[in-house]
Protein backbone atom coordinates (compact mmCIF):
# COMPACT_ATOMS: atom_id res chain seq x y z
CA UNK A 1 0.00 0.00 0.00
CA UNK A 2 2.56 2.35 0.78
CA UNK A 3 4.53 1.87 -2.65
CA UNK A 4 1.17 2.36 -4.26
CA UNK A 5 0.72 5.82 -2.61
CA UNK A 6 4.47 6.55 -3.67
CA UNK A 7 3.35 6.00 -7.04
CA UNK A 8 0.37 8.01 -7.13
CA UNK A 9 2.07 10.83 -5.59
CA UNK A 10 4.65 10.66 -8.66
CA UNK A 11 2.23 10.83 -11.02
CA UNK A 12 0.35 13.52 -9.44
CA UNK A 13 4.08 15.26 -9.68
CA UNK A 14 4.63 14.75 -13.00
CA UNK A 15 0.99 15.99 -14.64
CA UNK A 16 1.86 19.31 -12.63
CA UNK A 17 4.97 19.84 -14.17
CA UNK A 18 3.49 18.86 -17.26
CA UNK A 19 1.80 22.38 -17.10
CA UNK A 20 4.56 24.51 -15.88
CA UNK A 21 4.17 26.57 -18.77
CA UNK A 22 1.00 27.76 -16.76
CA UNK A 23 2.21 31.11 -15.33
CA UNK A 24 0.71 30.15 -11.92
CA UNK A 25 3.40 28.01 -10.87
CA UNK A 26 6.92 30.16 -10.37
CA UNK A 27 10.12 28.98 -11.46
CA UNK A 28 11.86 28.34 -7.40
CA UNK A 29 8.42 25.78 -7.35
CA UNK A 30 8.83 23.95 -9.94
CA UNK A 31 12.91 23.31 -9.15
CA UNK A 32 11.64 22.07 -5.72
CA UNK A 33 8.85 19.99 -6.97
CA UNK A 34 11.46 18.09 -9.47
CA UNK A 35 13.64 17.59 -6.65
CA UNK A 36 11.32 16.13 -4.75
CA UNK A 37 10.30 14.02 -7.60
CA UNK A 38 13.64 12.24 -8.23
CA UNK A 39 13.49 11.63 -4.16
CA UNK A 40 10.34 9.48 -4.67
CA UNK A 41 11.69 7.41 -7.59
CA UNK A 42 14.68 6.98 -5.77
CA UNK A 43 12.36 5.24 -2.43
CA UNK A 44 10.25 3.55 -4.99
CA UNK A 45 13.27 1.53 -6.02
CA UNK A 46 14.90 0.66 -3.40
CA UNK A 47 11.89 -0.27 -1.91
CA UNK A 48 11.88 -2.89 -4.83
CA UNK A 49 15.17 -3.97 -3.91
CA UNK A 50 15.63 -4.13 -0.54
CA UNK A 51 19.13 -4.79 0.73
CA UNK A 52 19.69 -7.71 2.68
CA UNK A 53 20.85 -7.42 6.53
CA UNK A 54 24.01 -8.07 7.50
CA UNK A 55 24.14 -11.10 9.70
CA UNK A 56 25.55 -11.16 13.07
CA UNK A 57 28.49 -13.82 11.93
CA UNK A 58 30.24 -10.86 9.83
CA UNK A 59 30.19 -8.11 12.95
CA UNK A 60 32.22 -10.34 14.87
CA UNK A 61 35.79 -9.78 14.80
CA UNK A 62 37.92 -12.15 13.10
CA UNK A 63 39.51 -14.49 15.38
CA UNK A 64 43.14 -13.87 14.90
CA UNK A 65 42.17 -10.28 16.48
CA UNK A 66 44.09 -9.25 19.55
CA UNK A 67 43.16 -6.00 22.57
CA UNK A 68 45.45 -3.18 21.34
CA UNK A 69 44.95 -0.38 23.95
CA UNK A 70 47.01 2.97 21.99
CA UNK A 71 49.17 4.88 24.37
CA UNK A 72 48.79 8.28 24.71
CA UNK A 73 52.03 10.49 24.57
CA UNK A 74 53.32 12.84 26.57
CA UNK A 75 55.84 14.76 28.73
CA UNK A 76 57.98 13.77 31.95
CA UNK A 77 57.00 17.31 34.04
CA UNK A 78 59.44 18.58 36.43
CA UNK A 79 59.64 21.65 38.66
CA UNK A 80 62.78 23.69 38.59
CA UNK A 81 64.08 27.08 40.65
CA UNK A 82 65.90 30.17 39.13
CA UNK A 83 67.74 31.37 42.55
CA UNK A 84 68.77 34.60 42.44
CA UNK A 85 71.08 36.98 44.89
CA UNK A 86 69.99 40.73 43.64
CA UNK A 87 72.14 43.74 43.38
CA UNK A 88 73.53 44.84 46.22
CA UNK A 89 75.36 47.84 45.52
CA UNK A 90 74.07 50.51 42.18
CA UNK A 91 75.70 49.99 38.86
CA UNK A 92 78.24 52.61 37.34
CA UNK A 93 76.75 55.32 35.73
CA UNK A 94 77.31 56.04 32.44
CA UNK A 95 80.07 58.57 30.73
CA UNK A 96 77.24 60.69 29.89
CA UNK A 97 75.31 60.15 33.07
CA UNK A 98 78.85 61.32 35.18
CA UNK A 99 78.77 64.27 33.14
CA UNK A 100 75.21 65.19 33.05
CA UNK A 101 75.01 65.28 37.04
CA UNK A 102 78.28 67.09 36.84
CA UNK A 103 76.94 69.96 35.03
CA UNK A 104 73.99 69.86 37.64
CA UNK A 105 75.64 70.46 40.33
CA UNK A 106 77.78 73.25 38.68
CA UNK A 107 74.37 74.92 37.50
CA UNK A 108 73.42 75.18 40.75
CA UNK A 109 76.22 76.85 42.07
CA UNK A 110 75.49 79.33 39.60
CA UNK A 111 71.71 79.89 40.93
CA UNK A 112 72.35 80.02 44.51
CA UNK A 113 72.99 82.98 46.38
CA UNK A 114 76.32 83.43 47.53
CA UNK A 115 77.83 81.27 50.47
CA UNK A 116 77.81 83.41 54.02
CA UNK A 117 80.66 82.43 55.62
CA UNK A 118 80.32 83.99 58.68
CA UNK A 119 76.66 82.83 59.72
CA UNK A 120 78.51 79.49 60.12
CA UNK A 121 82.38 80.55 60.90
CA UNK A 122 83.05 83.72 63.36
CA UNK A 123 85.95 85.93 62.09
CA UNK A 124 89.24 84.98 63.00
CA UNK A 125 88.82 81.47 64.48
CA UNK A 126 90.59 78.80 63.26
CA UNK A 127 87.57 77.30 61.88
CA UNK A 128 87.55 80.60 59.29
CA UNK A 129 91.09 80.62 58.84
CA UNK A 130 90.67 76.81 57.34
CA UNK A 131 87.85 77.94 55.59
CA UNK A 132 89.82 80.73 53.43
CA UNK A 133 92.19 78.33 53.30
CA UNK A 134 90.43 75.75 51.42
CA UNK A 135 88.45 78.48 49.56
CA UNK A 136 91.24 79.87 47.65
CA UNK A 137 92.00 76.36 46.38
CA UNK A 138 88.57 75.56 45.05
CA UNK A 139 87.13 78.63 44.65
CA UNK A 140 83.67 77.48 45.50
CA UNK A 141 81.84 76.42 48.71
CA UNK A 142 81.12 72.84 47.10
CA UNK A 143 83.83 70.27 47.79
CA UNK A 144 83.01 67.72 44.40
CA UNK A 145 82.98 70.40 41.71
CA UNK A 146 86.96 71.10 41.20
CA UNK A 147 88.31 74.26 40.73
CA UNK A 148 85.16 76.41 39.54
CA UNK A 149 84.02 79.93 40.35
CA UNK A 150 80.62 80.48 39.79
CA UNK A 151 80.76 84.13 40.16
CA UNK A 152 83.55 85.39 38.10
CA UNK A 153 83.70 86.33 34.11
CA UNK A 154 84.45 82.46 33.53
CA UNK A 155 81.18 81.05 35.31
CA UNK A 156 79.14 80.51 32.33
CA UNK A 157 81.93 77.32 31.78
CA UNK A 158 80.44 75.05 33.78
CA UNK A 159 80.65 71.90 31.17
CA UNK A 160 83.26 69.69 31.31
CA UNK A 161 85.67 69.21 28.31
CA UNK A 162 86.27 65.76 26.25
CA UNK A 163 88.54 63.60 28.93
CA UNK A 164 88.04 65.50 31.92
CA UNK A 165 88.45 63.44 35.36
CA UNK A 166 86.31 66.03 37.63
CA UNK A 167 82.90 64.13 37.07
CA UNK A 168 84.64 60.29 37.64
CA UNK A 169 83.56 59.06 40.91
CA UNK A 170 86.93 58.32 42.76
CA UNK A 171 87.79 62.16 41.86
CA UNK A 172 84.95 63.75 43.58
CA UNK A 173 85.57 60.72 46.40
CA UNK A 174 89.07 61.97 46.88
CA UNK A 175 88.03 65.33 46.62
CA UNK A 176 85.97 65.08 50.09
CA UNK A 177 88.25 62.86 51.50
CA UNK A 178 90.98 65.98 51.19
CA UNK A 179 88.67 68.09 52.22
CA UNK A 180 87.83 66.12 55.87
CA UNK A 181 91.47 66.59 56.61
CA UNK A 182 92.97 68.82 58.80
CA UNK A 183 95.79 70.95 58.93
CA UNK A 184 98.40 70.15 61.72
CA UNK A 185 101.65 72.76 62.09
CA UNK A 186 104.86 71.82 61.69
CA UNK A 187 108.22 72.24 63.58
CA UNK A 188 108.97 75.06 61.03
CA UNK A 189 105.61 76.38 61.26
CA UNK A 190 106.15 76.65 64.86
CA UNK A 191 109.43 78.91 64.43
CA UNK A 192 107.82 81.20 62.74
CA UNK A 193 107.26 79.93 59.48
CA UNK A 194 103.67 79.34 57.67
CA UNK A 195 104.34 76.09 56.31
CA UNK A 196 101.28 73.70 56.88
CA UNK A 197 100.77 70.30 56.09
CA UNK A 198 98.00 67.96 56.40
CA UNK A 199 97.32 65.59 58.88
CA UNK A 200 94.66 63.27 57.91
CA UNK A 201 92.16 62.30 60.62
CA UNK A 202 91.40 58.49 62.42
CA UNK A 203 87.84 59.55 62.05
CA UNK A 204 87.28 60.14 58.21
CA UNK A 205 85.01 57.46 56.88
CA UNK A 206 86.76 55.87 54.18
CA UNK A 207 84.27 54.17 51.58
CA UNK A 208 84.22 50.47 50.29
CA UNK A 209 85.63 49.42 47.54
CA UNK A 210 83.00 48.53 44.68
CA UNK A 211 85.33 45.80 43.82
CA UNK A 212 85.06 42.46 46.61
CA UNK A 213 87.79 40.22 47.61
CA UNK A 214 86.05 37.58 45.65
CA UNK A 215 85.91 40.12 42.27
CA UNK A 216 89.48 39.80 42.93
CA UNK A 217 90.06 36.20 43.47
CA UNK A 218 87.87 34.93 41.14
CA UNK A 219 85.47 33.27 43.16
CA UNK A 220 82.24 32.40 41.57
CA UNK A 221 80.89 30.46 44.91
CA UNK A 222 80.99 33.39 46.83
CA UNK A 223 78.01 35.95 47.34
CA UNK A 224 80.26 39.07 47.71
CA UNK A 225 81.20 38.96 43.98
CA UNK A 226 79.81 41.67 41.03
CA UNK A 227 78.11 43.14 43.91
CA UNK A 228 75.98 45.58 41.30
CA UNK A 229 74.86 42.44 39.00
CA UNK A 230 72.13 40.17 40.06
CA UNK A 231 73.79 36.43 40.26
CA UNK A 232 71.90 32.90 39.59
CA UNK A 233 72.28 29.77 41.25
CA UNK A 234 73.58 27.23 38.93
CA UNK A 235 74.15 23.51 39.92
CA UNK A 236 76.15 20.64 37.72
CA UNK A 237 75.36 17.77 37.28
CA UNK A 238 76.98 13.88 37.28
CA UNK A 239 77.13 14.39 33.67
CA UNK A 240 78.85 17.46 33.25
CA UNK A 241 75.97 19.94 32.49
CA UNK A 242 75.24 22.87 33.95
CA UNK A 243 71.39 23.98 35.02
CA UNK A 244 69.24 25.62 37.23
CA UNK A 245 68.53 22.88 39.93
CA UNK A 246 65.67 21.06 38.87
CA UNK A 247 63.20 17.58 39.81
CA UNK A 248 60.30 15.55 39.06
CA UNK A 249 57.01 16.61 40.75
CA UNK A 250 55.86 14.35 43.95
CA UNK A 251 52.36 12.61 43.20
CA UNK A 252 49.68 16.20 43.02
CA UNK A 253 51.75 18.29 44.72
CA UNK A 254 52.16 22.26 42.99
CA UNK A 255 54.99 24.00 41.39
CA UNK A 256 55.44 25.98 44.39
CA UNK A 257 55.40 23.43 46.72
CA UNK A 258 57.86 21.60 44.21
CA UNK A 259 60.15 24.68 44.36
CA UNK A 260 60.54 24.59 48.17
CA UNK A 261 61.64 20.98 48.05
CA UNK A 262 63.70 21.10 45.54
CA UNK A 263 65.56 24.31 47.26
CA UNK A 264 66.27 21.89 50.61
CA UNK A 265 67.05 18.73 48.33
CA UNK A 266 69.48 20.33 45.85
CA UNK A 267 70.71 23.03 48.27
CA UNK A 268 70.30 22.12 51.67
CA UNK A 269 68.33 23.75 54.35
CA UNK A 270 71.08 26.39 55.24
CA UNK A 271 69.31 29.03 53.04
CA UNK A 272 66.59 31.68 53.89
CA UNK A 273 64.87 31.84 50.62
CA UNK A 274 61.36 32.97 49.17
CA UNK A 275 59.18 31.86 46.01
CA UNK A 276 58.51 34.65 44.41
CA UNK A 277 54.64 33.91 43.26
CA UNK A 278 52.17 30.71 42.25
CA UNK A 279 53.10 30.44 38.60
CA UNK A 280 56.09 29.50 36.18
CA UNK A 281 58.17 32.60 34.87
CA UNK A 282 59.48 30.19 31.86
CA UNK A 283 59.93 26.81 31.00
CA UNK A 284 62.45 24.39 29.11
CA UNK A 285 61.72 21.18 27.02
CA UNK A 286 63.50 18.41 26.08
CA UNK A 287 62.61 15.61 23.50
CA UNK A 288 64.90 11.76 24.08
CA UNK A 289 66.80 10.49 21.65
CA UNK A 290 64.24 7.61 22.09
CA UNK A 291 60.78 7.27 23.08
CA UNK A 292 60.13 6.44 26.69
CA UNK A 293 56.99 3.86 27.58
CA UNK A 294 55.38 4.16 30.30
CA UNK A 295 53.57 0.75 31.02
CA UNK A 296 52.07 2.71 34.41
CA UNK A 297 50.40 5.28 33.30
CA UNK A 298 49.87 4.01 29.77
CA UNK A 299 52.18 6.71 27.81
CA UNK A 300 54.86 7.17 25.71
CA UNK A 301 57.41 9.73 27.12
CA UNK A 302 58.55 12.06 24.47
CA UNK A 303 60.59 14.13 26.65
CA UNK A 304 60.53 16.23 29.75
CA UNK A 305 59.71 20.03 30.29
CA UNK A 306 60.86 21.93 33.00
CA UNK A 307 58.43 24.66 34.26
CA UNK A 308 60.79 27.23 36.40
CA UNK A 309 60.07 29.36 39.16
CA UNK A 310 61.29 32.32 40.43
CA UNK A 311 62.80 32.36 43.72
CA UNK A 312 65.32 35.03 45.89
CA UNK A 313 68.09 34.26 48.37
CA UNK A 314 67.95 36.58 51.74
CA UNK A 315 70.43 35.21 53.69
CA UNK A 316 72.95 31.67 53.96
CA UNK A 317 74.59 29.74 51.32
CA UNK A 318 74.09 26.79 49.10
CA UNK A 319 75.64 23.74 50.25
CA UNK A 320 75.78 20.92 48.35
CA UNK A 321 76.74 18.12 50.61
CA UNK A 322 73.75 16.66 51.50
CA UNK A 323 71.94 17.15 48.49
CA UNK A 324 69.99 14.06 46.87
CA UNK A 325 69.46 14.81 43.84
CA UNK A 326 73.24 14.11 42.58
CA UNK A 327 74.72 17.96 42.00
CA UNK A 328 78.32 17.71 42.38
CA UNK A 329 78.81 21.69 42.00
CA UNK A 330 77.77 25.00 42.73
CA UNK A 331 78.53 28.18 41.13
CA UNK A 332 76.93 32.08 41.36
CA UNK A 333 76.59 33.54 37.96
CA UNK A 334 75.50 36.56 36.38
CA UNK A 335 73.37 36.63 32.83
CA UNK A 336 76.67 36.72 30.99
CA UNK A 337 78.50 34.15 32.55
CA UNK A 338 75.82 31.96 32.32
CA UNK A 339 75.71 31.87 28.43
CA UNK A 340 79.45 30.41 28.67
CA UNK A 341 78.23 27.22 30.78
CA UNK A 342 75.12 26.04 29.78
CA UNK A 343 74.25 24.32 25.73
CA UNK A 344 73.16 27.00 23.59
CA UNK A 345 69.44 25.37 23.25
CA UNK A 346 69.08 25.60 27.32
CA UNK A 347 70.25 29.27 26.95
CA UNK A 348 67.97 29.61 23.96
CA UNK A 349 65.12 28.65 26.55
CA UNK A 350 66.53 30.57 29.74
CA UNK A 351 67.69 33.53 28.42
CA UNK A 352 64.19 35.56 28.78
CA UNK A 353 63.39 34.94 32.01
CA UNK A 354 66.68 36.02 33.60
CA UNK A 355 67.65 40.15 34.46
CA UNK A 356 69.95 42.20 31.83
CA UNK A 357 71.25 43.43 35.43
């Protein structure tokens, strides 16, 4: 019955577009109606024809068929800590920077008002007399500016020239050191004479030296070395390489967490250190010569990728001894250094996430 009504409906198809000259039927109807013609010849046979069911025998799998279960690949991740000692001291300024700040302090003995000597020094005490004294030397109140007189026809010269020393630190250091001695007579003075010479005093400050004991040793374990560079931790390892200390992560623990451990593990516990933040600053990956499987977790290790923290050093020193993870050395290194020691891909990796300073 229902192939019969199939039919019918055909026919009843086919004497309409028989009259599609009739302007009544538009030309998007009579495109569907033919479409929908073909679709019913189409049923109508293979309603003739019916396919014949597949039988159960050929959906079973053939009985040479053995359980493959595909293993999924992926990456061995690790935690690892970029340990850093920051600057202790500020860097050296720059030729032009010496000279700029130079100039300022020139400029303003220009645009002050005079110095009043004798608000601060009573005439005719010794404390005036070593004032004249050192005035007629410097010509100016300030101690750091050299030999400049900011009142006479020559004041407008306040720049240095090409190769001056004035604006070099250890001039204008010297500079105040001469000017915190004191005068002591001599014999000769004392018969008479005015010869004076300079005594300098136990109490003058003397500054540090910018460069350490270990700058001049060569020390790279030591913490009191390129005191206005920021240094790294870098461990090596039984086979010769050199990297940030680094582990595999414990069961679900967190990259933080991980960073901690890996700080006592690698470093020992004679350290007072802080993780800076929760998340990764960069990360490093590796791919094995071969594949790695993993029968446990059903993978096939491709490599390993490091994801590294950032971490600071407050107080202590790293000390290897006890360490379990199998570091041999230690060494503290600054951005530059640490391009010379590690393979150019693991610099490649690390280079971003460490300080030009």
């Amino acid at each position: 019955m229902a192939l019969q009504g199939e039919q019918s409906l055909a026919r009843a198809v086919t004497r309409l577009l028989n009259h599609t000259s009739s302007p009544s039927v538009c030309t998007s109807c009579q495109r569907t109606l033919r479409r929908r013609q073909y679709a019913t010849a189409a049923t109508a046979i293979q309603s003739k024809d019916p396919a014949p069911a597949p039988s159960t025998s050929s959906l079973q799998p053939p009985s040479h068929a053995t359980s493959f279960t595909a293993l999924r690949p992926a990456y061995q991740m690790k935690a690892g800590v970029v340990l850093s000692r920051p600057p202790q001291i500020t860097r050296d300024l720059h030729p032009f920077e010496k000279a700029f700040y130079f100039y300022q302090r020139r400029l303003n003995e220009r645009l002050v008002l005079p110095f009043t000597r004798y608000f601060y020094y009573k005439k005719g005490t010794p404390a005036d007399k070593e004032w004249k004294r050192k005035i007629r030397e410097r010509q100016t109140p300030a101690r750091d500016i050299g030999v400049y007189n900011a009142y006479s026809k020559q004041g407008w010269a306040d720049e240095l020239l090409v190769g001056a020393q004035e604006s070099e630190p250890e001039n204008q250091v010297g500079a105040l050191l001469r000017d915190a001695e004191t005068p002591a007579e001599t014999a000769a003075a004392k018969e008479g004479q005015s010869e004076l010479t300079l005594k300098t005093r136990d109490d003058v400050d003397r500054p540090m030296s910018r460069v350490s004991e270990a700058d001049v040793q060569g020390d790279q374990k030591s913490l009191n070395r390129l005191l206005q560079r920021t240094l790294f931790l870098l461990v090596k390892s039984k086979d010769g390489r050199w990297t940030f200390p680094s582990a595999d992560l414990v069961r679900t623990e967190n990259f933080h967490t991980a960073a901690e451990r890996i700080l006592v593990e690698s470093a020992g516990v004679n350290m007072n250190t802080w993780i800076v933040g929760n998340h990764p600053v960069g990360h490093y990956t590796y791919d094995f010569p071969k594949v790695i499987v993993n029968e446990e977790r059903k993978t096939k290790e491709l490599g390993e990728k490091i994801w590294f923290m950032k971490a600071r050093i407050m107080a202590g020193q790293a000390n290897l001894g006890a360490n379990t993870l199998g570091y041999e050395e230690f060494k503290w290194l600054s951005k530059e250094e640490i391009k010379q020691v590690v393979t150019p891909r693991y610099w490649k990796f690390c280079e971003d996430m460490l300080g030009d300073r």
